[in-house]
ModelCIF file with pLDDT and N, C-alpha, C, O atoms, coordinates in Angstrom:
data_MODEL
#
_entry.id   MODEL 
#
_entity.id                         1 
_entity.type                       polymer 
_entity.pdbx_number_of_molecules   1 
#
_entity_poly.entity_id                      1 
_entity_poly.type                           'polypeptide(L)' 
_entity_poly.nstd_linkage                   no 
_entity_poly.nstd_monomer                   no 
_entity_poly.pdbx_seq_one_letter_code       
;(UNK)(UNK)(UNK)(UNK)(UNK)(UNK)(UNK)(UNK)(UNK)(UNK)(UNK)(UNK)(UNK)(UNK)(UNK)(UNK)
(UNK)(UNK)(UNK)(UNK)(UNK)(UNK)(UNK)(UNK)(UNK)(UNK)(UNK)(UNK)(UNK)(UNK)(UNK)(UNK)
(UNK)(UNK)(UNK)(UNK)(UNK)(UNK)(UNK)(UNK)(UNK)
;
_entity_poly.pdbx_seq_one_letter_code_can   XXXXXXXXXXXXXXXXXXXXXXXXXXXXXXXXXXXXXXXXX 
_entity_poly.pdbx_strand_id                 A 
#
loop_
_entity_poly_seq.entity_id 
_entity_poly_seq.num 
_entity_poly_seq.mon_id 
_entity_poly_seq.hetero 
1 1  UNK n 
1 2  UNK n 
1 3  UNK n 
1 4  UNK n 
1 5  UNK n 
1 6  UNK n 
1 7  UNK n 
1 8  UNK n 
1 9  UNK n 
1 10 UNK n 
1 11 UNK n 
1 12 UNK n 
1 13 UNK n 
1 14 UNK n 
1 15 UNK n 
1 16 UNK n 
1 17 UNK n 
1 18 UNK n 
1 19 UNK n 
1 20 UNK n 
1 21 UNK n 
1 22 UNK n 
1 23 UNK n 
1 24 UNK n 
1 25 UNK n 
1 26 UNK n 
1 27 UNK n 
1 28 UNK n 
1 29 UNK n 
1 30 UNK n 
1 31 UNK n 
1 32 UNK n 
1 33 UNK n 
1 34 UNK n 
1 35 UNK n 
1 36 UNK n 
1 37 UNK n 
1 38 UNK n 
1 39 UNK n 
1 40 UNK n 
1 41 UNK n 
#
_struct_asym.id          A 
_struct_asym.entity_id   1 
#
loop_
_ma_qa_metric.id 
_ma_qa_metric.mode 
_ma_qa_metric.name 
_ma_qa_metric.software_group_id 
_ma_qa_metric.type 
1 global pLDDT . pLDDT 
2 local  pLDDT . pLDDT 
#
_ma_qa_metric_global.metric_id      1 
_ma_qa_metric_global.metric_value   96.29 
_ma_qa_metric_global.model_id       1 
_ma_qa_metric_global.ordinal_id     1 
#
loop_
_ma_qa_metric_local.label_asym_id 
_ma_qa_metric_local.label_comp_id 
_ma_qa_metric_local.label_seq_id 
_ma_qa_metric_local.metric_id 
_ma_qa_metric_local.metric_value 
_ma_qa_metric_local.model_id 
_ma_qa_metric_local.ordinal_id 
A UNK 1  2 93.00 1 1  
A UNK 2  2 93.00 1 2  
A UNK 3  2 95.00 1 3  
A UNK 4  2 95.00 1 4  
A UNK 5  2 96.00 1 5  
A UNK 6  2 97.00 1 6  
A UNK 7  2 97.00 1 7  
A UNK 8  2 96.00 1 8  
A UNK 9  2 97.00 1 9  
A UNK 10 2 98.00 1 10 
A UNK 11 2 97.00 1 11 
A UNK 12 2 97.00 1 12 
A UNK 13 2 98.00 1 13 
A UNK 14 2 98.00 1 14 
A UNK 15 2 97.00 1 15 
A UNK 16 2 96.00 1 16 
A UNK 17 2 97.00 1 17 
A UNK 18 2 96.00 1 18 
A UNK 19 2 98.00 1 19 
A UNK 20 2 98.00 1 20 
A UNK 21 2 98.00 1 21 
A UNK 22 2 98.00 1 22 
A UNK 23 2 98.00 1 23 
A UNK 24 2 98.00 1 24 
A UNK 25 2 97.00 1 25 
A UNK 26 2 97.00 1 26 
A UNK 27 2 94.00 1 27 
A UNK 28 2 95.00 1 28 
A UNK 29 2 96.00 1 29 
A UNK 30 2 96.00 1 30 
A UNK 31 2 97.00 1 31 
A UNK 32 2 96.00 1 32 
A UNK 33 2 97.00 1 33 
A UNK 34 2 97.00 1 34 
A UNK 35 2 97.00 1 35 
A UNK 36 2 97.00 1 36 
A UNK 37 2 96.00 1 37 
A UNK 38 2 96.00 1 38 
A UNK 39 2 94.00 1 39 
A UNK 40 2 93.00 1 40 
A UNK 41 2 92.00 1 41 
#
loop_
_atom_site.group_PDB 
_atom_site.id 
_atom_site.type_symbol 
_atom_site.label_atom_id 
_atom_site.label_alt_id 
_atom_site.label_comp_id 
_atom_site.label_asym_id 
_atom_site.label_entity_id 
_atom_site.label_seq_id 
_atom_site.pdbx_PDB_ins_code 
_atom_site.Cartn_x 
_atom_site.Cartn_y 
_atom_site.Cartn_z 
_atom_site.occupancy 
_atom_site.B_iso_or_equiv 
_atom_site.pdbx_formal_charge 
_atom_site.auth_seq_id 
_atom_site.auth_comp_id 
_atom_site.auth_asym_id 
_atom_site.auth_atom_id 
_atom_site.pdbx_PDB_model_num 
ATOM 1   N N  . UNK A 1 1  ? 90.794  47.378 158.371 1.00 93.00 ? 1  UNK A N  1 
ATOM 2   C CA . UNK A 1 1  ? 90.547  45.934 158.387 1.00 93.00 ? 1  UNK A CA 1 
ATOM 3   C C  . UNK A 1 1  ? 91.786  45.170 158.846 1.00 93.00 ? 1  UNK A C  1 
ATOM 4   O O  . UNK A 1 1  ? 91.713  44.558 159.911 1.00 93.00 ? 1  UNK A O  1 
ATOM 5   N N  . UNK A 1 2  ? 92.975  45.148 158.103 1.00 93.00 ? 2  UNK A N  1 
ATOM 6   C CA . UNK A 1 2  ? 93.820  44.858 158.778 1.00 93.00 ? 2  UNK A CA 1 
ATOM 7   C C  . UNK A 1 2  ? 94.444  44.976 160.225 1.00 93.00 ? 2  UNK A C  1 
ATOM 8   O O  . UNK A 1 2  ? 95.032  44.059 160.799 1.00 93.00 ? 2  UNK A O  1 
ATOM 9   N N  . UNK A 1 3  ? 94.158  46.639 160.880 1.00 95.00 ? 3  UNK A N  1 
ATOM 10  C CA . UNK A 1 3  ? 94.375  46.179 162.562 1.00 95.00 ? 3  UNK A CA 1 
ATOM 11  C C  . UNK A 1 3  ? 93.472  45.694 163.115 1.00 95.00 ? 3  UNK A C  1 
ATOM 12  O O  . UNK A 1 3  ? 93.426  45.311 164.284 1.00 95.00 ? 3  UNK A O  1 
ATOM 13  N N  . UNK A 1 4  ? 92.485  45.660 162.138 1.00 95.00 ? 4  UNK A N  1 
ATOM 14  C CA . UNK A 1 4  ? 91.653  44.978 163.191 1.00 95.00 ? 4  UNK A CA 1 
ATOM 15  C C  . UNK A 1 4  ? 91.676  43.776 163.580 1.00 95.00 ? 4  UNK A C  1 
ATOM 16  O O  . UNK A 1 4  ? 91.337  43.315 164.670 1.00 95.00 ? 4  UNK A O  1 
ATOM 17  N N  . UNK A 1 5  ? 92.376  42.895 162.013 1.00 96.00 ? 5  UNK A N  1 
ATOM 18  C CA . UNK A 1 5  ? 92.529  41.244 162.287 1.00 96.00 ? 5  UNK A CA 1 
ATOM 19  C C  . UNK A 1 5  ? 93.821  41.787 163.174 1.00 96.00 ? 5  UNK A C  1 
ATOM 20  O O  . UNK A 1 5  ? 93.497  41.756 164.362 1.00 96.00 ? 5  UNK A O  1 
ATOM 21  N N  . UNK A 1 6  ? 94.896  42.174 163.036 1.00 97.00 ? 6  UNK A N  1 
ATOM 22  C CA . UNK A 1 6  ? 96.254  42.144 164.275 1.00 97.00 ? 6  UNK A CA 1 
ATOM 23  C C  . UNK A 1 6  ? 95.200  41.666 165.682 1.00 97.00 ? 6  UNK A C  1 
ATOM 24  O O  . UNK A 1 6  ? 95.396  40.693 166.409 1.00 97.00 ? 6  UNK A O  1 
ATOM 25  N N  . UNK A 1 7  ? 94.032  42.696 165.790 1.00 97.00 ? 7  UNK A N  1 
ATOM 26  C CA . UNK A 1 7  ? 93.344  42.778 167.218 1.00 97.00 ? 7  UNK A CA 1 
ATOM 27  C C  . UNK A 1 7  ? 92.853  41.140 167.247 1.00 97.00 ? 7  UNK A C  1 
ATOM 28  O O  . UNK A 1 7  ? 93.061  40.288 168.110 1.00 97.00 ? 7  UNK A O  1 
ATOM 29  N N  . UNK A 1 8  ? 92.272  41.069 166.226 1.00 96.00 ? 8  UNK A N  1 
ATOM 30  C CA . UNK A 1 8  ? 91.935  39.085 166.378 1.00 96.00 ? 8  UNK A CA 1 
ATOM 31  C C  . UNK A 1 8  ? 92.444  38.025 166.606 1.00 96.00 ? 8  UNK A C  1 
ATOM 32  O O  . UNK A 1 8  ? 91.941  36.970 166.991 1.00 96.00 ? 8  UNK A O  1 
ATOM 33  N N  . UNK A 1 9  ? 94.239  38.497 166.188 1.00 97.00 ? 9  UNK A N  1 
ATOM 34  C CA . UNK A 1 9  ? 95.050  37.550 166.279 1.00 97.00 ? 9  UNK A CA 1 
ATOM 35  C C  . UNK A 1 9  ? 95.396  37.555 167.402 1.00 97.00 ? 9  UNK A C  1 
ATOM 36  O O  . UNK A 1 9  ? 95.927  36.595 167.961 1.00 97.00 ? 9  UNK A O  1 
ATOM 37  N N  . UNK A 1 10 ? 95.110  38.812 167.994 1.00 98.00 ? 10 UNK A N  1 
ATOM 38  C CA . UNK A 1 10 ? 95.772  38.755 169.946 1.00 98.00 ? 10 UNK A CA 1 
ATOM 39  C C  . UNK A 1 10 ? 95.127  38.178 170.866 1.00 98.00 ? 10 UNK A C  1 
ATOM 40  O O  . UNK A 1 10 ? 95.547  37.634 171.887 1.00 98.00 ? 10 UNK A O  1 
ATOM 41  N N  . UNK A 1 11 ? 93.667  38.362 170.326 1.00 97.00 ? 11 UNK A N  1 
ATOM 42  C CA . UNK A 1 11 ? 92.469  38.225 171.088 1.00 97.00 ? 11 UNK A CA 1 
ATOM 43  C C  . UNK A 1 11 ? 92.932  36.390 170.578 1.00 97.00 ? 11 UNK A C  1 
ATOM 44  O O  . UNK A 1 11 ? 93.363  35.485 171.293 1.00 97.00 ? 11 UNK A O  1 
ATOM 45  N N  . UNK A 1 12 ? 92.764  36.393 169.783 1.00 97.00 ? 12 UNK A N  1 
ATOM 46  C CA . UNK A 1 12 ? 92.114  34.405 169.655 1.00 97.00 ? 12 UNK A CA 1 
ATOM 47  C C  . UNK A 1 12 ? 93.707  33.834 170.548 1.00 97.00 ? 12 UNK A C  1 
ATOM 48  O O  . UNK A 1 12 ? 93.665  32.701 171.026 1.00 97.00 ? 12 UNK A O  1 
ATOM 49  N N  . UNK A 1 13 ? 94.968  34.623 170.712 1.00 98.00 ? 13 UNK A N  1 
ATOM 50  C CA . UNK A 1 13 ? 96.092  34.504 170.881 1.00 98.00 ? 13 UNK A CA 1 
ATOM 51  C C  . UNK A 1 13 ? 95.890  33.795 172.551 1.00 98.00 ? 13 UNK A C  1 
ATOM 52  O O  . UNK A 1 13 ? 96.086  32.615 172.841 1.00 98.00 ? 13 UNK A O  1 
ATOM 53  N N  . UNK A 1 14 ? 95.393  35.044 173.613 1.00 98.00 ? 14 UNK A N  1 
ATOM 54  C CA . UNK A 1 14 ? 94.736  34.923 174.478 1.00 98.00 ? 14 UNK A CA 1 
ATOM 55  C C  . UNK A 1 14 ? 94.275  34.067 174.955 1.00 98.00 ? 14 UNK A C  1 
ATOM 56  O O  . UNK A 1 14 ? 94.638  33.473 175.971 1.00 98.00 ? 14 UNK A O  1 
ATOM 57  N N  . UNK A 1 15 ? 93.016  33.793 173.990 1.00 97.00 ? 15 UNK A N  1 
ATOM 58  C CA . UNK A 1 15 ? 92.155  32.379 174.066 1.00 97.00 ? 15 UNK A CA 1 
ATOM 59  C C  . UNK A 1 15 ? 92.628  31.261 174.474 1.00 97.00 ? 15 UNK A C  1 
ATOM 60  O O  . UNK A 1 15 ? 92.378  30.683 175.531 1.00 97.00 ? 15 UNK A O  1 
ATOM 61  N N  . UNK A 1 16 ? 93.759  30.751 173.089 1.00 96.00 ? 16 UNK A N  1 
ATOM 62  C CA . UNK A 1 16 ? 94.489  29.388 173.344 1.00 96.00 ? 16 UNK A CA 1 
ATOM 63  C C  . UNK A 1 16 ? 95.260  29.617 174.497 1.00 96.00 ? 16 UNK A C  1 
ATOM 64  O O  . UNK A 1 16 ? 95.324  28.679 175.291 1.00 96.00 ? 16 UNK A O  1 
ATOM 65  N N  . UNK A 1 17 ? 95.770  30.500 174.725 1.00 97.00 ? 17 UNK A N  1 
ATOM 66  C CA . UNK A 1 17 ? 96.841  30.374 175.808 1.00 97.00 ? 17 UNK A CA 1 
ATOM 67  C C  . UNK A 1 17 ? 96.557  30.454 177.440 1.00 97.00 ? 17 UNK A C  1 
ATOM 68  O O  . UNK A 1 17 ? 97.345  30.245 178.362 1.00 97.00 ? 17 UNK A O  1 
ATOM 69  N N  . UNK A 1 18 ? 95.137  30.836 177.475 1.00 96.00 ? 18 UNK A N  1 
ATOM 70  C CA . UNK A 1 18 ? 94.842  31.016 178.938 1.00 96.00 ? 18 UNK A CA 1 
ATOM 71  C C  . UNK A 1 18 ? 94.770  32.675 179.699 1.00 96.00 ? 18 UNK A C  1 
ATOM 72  O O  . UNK A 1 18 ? 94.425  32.964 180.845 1.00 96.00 ? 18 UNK A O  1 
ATOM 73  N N  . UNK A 1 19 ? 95.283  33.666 178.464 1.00 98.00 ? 19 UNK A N  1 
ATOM 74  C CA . UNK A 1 19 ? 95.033  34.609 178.936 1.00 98.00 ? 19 UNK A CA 1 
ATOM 75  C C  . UNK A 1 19 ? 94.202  35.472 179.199 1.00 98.00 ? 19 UNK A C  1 
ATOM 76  O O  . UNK A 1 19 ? 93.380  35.661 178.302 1.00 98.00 ? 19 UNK A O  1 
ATOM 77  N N  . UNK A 1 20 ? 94.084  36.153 180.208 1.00 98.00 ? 20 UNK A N  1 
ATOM 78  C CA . UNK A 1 20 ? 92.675  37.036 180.371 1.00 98.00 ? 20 UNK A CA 1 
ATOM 79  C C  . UNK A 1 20 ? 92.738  38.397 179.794 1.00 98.00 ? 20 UNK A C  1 
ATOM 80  O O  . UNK A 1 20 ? 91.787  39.139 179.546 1.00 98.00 ? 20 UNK A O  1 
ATOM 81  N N  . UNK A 1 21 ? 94.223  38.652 179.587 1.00 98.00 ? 21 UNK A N  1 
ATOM 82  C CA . UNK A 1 21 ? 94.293  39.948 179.044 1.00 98.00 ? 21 UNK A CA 1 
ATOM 83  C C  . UNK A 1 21 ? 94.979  39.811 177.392 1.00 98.00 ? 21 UNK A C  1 
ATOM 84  O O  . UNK A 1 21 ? 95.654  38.991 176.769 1.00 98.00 ? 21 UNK A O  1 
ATOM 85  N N  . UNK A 1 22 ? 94.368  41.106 177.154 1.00 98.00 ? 22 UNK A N  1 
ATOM 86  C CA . UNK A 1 22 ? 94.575  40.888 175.127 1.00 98.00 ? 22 UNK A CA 1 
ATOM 87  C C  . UNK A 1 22 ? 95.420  41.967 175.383 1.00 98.00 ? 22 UNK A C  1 
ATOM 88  O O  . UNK A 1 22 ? 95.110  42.956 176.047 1.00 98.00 ? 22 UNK A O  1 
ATOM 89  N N  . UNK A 1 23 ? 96.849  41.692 174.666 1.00 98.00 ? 23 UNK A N  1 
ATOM 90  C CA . UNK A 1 23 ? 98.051  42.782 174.779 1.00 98.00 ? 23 UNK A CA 1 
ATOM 91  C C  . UNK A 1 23 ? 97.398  43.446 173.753 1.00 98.00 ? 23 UNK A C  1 
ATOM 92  O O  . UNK A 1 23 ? 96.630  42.957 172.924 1.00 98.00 ? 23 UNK A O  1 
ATOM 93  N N  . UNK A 1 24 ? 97.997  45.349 173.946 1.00 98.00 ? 24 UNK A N  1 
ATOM 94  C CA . UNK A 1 24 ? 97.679  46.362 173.325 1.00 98.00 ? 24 UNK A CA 1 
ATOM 95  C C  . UNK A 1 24 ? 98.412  46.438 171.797 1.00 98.00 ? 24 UNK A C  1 
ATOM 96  O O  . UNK A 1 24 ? 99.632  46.363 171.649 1.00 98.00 ? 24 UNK A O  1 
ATOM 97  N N  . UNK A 1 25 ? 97.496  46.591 170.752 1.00 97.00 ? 25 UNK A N  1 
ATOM 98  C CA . UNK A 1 25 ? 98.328  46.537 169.129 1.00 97.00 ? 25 UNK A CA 1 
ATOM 99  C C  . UNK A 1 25 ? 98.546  47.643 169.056 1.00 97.00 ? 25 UNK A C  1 
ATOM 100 O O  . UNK A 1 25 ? 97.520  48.055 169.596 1.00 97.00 ? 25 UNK A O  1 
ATOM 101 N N  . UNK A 1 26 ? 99.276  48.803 168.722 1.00 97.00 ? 26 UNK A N  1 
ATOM 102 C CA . UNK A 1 26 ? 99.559  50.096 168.806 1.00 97.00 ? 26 UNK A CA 1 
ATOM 103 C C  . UNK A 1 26 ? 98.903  50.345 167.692 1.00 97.00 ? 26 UNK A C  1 
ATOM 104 O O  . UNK A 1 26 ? 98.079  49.488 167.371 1.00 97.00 ? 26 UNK A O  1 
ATOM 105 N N  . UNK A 1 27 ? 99.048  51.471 166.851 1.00 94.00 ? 27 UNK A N  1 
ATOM 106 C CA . UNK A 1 27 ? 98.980  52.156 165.393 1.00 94.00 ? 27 UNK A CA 1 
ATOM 107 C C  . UNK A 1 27 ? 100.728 52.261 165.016 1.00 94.00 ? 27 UNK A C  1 
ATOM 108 O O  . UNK A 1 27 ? 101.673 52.587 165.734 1.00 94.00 ? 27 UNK A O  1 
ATOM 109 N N  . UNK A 1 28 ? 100.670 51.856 163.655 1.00 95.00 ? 28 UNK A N  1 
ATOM 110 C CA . UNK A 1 28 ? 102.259 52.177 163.739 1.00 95.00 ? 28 UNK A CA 1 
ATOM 111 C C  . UNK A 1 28 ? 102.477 53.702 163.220 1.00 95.00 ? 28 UNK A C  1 
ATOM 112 O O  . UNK A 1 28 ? 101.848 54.599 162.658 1.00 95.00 ? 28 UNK A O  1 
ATOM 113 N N  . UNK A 1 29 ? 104.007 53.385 163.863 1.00 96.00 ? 29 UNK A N  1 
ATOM 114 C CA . UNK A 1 29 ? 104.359 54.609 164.137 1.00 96.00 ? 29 UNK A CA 1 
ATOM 115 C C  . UNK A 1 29 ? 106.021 54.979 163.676 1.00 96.00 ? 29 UNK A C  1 
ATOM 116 O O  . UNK A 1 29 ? 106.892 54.110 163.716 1.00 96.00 ? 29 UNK A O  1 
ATOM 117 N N  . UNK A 1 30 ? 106.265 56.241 163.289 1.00 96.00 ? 30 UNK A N  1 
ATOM 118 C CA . UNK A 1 30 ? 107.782 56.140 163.166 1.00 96.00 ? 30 UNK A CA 1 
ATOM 119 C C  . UNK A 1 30 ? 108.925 55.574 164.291 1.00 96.00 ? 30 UNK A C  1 
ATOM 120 O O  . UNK A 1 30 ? 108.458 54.765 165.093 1.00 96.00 ? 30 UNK A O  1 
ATOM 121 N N  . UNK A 1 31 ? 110.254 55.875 164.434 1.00 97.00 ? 31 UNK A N  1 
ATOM 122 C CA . UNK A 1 31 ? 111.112 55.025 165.306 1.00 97.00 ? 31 UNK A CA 1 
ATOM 123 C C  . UNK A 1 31 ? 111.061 56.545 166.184 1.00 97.00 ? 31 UNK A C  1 
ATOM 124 O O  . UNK A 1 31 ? 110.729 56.360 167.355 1.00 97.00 ? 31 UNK A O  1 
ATOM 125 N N  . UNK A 1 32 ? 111.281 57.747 165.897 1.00 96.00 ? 32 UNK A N  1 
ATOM 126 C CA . UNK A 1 32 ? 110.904 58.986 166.898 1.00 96.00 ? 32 UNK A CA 1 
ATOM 127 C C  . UNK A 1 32 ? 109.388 58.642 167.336 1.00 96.00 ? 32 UNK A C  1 
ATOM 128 O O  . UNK A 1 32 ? 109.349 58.264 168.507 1.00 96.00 ? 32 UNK A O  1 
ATOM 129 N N  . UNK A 1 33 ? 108.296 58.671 166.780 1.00 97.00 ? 33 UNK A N  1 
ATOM 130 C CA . UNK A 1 33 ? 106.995 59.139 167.123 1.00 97.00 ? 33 UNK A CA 1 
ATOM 131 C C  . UNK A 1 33 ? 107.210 57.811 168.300 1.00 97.00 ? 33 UNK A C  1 
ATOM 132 O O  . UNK A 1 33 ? 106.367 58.009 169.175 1.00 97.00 ? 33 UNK A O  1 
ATOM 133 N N  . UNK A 1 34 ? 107.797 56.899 168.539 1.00 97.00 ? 34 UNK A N  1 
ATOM 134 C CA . UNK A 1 34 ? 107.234 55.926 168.938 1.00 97.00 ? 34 UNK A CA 1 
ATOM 135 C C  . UNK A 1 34 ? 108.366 55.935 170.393 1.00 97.00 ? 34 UNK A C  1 
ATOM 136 O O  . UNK A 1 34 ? 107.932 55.587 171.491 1.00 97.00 ? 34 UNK A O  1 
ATOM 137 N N  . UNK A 1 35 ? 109.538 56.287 170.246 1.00 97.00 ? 35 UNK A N  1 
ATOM 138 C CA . UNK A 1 35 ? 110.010 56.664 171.229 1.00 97.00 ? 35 UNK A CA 1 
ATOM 139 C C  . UNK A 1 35 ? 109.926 57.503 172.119 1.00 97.00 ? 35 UNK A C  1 
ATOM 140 O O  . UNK A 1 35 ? 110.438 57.398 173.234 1.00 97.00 ? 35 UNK A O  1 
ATOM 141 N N  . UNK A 1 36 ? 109.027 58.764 171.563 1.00 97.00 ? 36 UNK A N  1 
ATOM 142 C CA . UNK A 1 36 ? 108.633 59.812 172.001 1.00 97.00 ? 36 UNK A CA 1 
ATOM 143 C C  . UNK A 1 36 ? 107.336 59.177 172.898 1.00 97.00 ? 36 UNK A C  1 
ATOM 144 O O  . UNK A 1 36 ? 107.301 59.570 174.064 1.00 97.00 ? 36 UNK A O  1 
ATOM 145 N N  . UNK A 1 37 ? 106.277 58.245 172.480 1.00 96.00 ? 37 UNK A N  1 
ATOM 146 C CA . UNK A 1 37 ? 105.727 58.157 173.379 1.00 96.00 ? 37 UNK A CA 1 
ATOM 147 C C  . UNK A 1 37 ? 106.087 57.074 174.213 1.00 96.00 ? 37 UNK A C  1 
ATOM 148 O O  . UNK A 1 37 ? 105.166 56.632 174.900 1.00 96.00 ? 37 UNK A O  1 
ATOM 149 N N  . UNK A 1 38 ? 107.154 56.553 174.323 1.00 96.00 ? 38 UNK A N  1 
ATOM 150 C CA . UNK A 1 38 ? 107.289 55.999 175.632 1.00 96.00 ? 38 UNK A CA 1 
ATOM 151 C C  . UNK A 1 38 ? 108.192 57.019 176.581 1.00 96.00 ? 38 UNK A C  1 
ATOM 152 O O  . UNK A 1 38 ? 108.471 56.591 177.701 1.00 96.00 ? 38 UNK A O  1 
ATOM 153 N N  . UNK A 1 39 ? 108.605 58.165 176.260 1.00 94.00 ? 39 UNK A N  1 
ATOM 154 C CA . UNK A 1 39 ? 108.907 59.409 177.229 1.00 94.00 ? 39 UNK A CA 1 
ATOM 155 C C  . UNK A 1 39 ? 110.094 59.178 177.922 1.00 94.00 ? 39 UNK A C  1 
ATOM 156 O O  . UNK A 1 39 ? 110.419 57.992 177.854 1.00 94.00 ? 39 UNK A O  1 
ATOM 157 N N  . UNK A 1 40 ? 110.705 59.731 178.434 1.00 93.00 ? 40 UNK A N  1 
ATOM 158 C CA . UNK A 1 40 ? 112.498 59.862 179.059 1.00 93.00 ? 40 UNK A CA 1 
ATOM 159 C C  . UNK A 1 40 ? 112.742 58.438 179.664 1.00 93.00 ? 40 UNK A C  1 
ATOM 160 O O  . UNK A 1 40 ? 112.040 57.692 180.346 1.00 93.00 ? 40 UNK A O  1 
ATOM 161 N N  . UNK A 1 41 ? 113.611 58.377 179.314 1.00 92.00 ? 41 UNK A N  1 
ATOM 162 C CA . UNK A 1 41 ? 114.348 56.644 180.149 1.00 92.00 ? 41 UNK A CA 1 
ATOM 163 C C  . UNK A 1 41 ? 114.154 57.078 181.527 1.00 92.00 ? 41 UNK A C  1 
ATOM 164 O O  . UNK A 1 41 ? 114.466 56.337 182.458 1.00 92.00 ? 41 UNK A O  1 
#
């Protein structure tokens, strides 16, 4: 329930602002798991 409102808050975020695209809410994640998936500099 809770990511899902994060997802509402991006989406209604969107709305007011004119955007067409709703930025991606991840799952959280540790400070490795999360570096790991953004993959080698």
């Amino acid at each position: 329930a809770r990511r899902e409102r994060w997802h509402r808050v991006a989406a209604s975020a969107a709305e007011q602002s004119g955007r067409s695209v709703v930025p991606e809410v991840r799952h959280v994640g540790t400070l490795s798991e999360s570096i790991s998936a953004l993959g080698p500099p």
